[in-house]
C-alpha atoms as a PDB file:
ATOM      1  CA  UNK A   1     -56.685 123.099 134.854  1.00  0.00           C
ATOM      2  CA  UNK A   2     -54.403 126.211 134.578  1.00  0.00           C
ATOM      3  CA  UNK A   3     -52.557 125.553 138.083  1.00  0.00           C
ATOM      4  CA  UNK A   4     -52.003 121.942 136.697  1.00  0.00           C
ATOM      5  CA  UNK A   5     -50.872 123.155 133.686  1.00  0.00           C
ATOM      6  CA  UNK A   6     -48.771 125.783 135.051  1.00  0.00           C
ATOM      7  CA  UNK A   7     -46.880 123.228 137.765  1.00  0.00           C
ATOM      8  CA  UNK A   8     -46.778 121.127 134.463  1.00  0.00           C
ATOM      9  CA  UNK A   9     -44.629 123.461 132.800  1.00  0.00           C
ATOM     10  CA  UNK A  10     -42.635 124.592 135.743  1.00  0.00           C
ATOM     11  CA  UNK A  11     -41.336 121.148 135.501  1.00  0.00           C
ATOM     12  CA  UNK A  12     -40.000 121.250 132.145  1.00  0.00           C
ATOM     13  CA  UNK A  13     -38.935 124.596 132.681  1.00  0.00           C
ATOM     14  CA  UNK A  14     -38.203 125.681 136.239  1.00  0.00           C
ATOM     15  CA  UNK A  15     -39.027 128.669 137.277  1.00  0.00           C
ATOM     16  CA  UNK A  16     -36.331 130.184 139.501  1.00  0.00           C
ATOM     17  CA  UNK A  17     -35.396 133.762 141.119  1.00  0.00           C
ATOM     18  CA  UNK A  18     -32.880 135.434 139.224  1.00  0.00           C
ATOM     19  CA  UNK A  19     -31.408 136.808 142.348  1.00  0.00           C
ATOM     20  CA  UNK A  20     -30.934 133.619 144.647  1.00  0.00           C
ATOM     21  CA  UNK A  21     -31.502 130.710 142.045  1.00  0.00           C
ATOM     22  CA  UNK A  22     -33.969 129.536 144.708  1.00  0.00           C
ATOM     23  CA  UNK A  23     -37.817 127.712 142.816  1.00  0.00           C
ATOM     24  CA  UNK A  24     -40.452 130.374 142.446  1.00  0.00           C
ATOM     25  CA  UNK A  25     -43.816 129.328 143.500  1.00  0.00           C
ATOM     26  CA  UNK A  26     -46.792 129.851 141.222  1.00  0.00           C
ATOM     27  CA  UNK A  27     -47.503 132.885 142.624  1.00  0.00           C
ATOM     28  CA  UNK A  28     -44.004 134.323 142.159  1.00  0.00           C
ATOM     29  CA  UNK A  29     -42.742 135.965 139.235  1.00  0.00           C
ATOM     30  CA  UNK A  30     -39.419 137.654 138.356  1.00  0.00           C
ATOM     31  CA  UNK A  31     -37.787 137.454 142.027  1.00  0.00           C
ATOM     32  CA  UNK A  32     -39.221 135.495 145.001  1.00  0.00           C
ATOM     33  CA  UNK A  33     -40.810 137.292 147.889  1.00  0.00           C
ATOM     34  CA  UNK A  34     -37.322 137.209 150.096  1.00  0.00           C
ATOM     35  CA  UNK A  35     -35.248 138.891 147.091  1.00  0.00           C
ATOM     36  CA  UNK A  36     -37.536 141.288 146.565  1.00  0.00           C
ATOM     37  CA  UNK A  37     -37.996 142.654 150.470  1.00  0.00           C
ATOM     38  CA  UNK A  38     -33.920 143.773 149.754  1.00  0.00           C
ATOM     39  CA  UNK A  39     -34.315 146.109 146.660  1.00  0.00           C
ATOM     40  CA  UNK A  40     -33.677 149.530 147.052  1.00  0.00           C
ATOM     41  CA  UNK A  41     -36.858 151.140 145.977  1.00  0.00           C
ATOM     42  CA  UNK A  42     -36.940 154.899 145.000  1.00  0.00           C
ATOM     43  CA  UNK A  43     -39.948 157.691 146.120  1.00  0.00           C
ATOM     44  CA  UNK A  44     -39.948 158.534 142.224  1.00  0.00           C
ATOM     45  CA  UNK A  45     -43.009 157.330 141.032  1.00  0.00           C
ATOM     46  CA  UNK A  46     -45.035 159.205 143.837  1.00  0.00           C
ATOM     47  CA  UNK A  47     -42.363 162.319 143.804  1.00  0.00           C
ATOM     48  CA  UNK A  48     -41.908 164.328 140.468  1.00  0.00           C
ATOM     49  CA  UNK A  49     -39.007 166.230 141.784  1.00  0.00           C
ATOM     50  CA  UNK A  50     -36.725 164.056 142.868  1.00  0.00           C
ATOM     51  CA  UNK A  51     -33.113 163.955 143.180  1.00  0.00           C
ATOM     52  CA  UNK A  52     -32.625 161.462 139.663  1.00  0.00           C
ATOM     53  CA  UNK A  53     -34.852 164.400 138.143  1.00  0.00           C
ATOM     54  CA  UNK A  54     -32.752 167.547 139.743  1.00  0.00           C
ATOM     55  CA  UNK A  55     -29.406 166.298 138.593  1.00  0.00           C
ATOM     56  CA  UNK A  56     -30.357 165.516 134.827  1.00  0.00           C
ATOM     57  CA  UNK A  57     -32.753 169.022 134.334  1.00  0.00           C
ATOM     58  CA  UNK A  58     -30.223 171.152 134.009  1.00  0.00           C
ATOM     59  CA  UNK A  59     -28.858 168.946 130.912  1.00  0.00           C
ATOM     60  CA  UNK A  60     -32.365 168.454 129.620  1.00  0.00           C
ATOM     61  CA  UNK A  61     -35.636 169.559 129.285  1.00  0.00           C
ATOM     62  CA  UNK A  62     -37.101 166.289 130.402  1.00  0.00           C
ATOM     63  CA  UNK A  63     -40.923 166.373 131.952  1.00  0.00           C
ATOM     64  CA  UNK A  64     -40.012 163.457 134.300  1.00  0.00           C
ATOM     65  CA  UNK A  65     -38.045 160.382 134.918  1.00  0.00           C
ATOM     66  CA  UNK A  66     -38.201 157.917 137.007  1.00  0.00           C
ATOM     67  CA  UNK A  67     -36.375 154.941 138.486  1.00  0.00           C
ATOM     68  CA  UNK A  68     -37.608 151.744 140.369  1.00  0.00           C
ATOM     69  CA  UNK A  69     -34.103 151.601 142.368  1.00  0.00           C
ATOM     70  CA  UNK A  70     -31.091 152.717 143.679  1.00  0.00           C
ATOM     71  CA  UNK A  71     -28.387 150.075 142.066  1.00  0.00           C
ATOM     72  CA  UNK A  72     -26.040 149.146 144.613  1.00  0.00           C
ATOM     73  CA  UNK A  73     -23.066 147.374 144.663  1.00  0.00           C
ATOM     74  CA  UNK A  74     -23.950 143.114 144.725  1.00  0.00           C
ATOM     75  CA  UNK A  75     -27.375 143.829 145.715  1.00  0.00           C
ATOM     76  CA  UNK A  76     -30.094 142.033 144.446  1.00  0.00           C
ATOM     77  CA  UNK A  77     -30.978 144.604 141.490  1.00  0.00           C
ATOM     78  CA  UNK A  78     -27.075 144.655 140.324  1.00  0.00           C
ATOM     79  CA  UNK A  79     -27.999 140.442 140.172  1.00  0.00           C
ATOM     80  CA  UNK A  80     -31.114 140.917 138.228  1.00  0.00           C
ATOM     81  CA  UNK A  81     -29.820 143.034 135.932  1.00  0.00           C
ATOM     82  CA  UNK A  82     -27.195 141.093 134.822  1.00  0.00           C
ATOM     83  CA  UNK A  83     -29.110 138.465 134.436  1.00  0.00           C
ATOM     84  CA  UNK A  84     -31.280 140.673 131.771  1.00  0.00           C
ATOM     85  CA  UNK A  85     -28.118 141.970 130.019  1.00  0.00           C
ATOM     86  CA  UNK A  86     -25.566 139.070 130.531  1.00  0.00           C
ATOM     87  CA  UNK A  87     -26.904 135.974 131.186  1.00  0.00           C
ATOM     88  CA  UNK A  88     -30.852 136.206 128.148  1.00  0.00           C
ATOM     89  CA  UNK A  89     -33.249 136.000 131.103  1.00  0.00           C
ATOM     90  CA  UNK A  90     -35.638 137.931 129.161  1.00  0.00           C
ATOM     91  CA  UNK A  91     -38.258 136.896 132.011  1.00  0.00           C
ATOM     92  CA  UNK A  92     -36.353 139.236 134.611  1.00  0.00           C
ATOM     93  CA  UNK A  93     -37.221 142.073 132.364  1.00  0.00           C
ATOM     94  CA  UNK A  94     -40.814 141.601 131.462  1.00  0.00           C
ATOM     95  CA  UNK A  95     -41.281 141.463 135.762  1.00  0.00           C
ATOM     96  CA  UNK A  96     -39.182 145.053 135.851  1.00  0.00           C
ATOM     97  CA  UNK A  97     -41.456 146.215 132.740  1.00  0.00           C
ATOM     98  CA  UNK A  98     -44.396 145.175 134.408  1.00  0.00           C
ATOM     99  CA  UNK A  99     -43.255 146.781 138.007  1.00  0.00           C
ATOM    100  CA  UNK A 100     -43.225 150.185 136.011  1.00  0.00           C
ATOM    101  CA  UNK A 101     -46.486 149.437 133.977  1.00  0.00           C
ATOM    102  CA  UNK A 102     -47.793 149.110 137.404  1.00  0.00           C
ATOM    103  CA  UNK A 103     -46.109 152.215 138.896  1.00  0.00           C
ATOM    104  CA  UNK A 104     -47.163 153.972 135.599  1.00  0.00           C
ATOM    105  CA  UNK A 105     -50.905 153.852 136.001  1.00  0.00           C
ATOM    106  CA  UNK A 106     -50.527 155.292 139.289  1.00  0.00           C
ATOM    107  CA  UNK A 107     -48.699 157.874 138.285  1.00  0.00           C
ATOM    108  CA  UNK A 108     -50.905 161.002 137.716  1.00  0.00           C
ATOM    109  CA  UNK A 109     -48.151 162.643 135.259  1.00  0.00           C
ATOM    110  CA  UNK A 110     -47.461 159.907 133.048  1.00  0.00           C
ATOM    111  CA  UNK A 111     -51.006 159.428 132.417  1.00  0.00           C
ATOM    112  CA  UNK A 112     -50.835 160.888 129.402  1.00  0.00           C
ATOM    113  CA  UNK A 113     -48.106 159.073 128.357  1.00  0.00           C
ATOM    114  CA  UNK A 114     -49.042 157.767 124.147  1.00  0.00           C
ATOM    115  CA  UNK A 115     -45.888 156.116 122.970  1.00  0.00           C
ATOM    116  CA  UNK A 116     -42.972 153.833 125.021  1.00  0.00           C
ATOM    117  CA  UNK A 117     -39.541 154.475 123.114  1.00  0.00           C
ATOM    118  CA  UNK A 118     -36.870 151.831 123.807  1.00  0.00           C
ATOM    119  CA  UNK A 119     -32.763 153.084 123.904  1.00  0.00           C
ATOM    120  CA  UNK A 120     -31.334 151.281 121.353  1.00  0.00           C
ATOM    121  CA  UNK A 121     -28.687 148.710 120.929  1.00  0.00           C
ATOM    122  CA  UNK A 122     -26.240 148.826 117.868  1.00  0.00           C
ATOM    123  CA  UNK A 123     -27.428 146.237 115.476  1.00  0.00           C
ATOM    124  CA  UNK A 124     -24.210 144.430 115.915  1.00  0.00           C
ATOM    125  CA  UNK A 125     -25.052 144.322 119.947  1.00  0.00           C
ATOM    126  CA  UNK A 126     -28.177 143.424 119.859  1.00  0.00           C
ATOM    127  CA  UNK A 127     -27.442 139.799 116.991  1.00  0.00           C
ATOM    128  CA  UNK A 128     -25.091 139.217 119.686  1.00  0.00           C
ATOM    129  CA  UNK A 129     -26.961 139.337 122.213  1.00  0.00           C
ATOM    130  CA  UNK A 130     -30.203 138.109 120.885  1.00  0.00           C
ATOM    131  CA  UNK A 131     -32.834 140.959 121.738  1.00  0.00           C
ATOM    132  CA  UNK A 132     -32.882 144.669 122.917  1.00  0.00           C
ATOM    133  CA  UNK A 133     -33.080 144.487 127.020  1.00  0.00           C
ATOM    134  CA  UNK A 134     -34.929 147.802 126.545  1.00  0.00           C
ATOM    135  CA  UNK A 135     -37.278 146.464 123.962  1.00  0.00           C
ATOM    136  CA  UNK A 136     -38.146 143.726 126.223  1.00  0.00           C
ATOM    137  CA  UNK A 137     -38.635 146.587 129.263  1.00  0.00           C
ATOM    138  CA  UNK A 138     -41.508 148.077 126.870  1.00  0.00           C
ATOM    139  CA  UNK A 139     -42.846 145.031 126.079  1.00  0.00           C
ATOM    140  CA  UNK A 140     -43.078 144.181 130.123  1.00  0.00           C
ATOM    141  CA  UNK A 141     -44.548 147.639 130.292  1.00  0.00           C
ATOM    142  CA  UNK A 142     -47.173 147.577 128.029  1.00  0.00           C
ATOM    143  CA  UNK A 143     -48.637 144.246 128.805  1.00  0.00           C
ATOM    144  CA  UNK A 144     -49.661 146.139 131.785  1.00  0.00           C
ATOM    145  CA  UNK A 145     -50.118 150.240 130.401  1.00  0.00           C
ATOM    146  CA  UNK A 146     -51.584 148.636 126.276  1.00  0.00           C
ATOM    147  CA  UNK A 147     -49.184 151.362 125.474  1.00  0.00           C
ATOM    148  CA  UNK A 148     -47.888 151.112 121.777  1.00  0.00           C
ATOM    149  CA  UNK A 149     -44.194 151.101 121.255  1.00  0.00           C
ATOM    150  CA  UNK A 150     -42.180 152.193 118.579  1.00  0.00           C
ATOM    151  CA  UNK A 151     -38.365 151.814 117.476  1.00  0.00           C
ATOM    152  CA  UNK A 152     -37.866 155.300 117.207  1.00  0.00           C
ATOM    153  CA  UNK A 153     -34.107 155.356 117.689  1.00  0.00           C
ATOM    154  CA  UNK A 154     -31.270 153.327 115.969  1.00  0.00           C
ATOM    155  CA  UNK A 155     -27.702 153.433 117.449  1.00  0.00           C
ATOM    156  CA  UNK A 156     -24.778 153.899 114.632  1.00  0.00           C
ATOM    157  CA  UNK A 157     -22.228 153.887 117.518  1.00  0.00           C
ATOM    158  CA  UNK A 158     -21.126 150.961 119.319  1.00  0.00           C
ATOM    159  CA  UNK A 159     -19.710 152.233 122.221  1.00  0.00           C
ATOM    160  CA  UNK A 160     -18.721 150.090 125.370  1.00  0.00           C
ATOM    161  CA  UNK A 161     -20.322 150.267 128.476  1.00  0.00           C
ATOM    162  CA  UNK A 162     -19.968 153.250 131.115  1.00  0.00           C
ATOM    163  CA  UNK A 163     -18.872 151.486 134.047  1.00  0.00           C
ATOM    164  CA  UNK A 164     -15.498 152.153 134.829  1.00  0.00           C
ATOM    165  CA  UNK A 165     -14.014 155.048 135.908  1.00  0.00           C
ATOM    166  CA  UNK A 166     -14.869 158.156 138.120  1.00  0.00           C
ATOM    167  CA  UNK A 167     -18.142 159.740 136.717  1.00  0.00           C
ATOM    168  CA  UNK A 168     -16.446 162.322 134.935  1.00  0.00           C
ATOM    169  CA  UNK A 169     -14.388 160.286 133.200  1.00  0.00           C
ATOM    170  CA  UNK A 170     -17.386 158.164 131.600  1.00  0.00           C
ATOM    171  CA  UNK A 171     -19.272 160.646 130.779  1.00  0.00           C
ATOM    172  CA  UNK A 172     -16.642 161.684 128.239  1.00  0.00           C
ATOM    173  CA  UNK A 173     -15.340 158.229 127.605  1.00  0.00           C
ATOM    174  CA  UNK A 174     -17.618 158.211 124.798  1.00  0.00           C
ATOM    175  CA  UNK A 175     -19.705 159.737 122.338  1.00  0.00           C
ATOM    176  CA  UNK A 176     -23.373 157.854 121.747  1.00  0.00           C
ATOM    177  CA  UNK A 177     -24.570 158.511 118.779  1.00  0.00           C
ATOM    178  CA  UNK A 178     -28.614 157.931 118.011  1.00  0.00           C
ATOM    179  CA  UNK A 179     -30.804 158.597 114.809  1.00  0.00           C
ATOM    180  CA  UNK A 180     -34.451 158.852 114.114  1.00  0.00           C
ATOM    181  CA  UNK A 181     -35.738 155.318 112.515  1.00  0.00           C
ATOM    182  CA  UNK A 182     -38.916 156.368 111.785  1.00  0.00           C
ATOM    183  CA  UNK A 183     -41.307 158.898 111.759  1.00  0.00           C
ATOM    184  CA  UNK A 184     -43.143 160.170 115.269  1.00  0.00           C
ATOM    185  CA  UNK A 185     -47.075 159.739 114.779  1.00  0.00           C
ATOM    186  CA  UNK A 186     -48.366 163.510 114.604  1.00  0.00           C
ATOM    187  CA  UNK A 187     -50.762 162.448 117.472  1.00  0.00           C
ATOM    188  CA  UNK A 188     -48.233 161.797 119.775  1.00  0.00           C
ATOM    189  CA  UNK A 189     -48.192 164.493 122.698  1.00  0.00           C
ATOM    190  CA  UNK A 190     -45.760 162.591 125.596  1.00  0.00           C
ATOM    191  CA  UNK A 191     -42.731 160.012 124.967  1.00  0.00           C
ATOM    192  CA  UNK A 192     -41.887 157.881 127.473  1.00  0.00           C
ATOM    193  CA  UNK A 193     -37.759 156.706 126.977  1.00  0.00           C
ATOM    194  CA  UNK A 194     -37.169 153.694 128.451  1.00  0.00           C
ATOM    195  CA  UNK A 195     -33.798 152.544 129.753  1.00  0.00           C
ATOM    196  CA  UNK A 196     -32.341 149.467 132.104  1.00  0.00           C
ATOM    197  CA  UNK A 197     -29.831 151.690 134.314  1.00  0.00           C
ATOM    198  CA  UNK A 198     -28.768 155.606 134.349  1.00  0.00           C
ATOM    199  CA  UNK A 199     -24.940 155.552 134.667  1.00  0.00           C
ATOM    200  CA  UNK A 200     -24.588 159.009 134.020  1.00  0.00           C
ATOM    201  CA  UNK A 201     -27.024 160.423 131.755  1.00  0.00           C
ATOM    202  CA  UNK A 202     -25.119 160.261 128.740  1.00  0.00           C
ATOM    203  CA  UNK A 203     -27.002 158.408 126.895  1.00  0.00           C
ATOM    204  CA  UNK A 204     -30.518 159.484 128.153  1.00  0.00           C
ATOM    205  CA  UNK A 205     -29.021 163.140 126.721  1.00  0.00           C
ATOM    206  CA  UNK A 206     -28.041 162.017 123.247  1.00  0.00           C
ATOM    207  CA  UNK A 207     -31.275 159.802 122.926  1.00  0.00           C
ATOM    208  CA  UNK A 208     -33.157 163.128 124.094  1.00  0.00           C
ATOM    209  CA  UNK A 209     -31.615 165.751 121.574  1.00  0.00           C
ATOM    210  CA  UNK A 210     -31.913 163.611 118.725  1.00  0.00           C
ATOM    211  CA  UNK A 211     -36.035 162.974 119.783  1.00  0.00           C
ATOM    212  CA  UNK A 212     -35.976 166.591 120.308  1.00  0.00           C
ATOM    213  CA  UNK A 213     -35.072 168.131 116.927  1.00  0.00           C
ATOM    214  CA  UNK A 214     -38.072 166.178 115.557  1.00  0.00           C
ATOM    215  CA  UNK A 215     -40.871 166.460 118.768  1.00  0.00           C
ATOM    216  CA  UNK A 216     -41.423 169.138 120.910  1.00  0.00           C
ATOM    217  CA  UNK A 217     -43.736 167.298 123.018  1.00  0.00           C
ATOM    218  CA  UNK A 218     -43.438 166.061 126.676  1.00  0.00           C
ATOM    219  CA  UNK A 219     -40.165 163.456 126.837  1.00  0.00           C
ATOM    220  CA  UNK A 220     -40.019 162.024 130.036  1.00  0.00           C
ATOM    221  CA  UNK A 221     -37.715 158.735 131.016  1.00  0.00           C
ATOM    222  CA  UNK A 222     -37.994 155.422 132.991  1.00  0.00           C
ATOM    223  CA  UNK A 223     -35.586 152.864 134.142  1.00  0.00           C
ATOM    224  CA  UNK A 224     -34.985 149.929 136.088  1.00  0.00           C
ATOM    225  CA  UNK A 225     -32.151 151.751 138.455  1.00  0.00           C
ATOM    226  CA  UNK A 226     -29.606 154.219 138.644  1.00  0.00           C
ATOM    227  CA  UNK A 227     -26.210 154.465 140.083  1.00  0.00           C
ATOM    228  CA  UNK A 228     -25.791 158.259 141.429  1.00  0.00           C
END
């Protein structure tokens, strides 16, 4: 009854790879099975110290992070992610949140991991563009991980992407500027940030220092890709 119903509702609402546009079969979720032989998959999830995690621990403290892929110029995770961002396929990101939730449990230190934090949007953004990519990330996450998640930050600056420009330059394009929203639980011990693409770091710092001043636990950060 549940493959009838689920080839039932495919045909209301196709299911389709948001890479190629090409029909998903039932057993596809996300991106089909072609797409998703031409990601760039990272080592980070099985290698603590790796090269995302030398360039930003020099600016920060953090106990890990970790990214599912190398974004690349009109790849397939450059497509995907737009459609997250750009285009509300909210579907694209609960498959990314579930790849880490999967990664995650494997992933000997991030078992500890009590509380998923989502990078803001402004508020202004996020009306706009309906829901918080990153929120939906967590969500993906802990469907997989049960791990609770908590609006910890809020964005008062709404400040335009970092995509132009030599690295340099974007990194001090702009100023992001993050508050706490509410309280961290006492009982929390290890943050996990989560983010949908590390341009470069600015944000991931600002989000950290503000965390910082009121946790002095483990912070460690997860994304979909980044770009250096």
């Amino acid at each position: 009854m549940r493959k009838i119903s689920n080839i039932l509702l495919s045909c209301w609402f196709p299911r389709i790879c948001s890479a190629c546009n090409r029909s998903l079969s039932i057993r596809e979720e996300g991106l089909c099975f072609y797409c998703k032989q031409y990601l760039h998959k990272t080592n980070h999830f099985v290698r603590k110290n790796n090269t995302l995690y030398i360039q930003l621990a020099y600016r920060m403290s953090l106990h890990s992070v970790q990214s599912l892929y190398f974004f690349q110029p009109k790849s397939i995770e450059q497509r995907a992610i737009h459609e997250l961002k750009y285009k509300k396929n909210m579907q694209i990101g609960n498959f990314f949140g579930k790849e880490m939730g999967k990664r995650i449990l494997k992933t000997s230190w991030l078992q500890d991991v009590d509380l998923l934090v989502p990078i803001p949007l402004h508020r202004n953004k996020e009306i706009e563009r309906g829901y918080n990519q990153s929120r939906v990330l967590c969500e993906g996450i802990s469907e997989e991980t049960k791990l609770p998640i908590s609006s910890v930050l809020t964005k008062q600056k709404a400040g335009k992407g970092a995509t132009k420009g030599n690295r340099m330059e974007r990194m001090n394009s702009r100023k992001i500027e993050f508050q706490i929203e509410s309280k961290i639980p006492s009982n929390v011990n290890h943050i996990l940030i989560v983010d949908d693409v590390i341009t470069t770091g600015a944000t991931l710092e600002s989000a950290f220092q503000v965390i910082r001043k009121e946790f002095q636990g483990k912070i460690s950060v997860v994304s979909i890709a980044h770009t250096f």
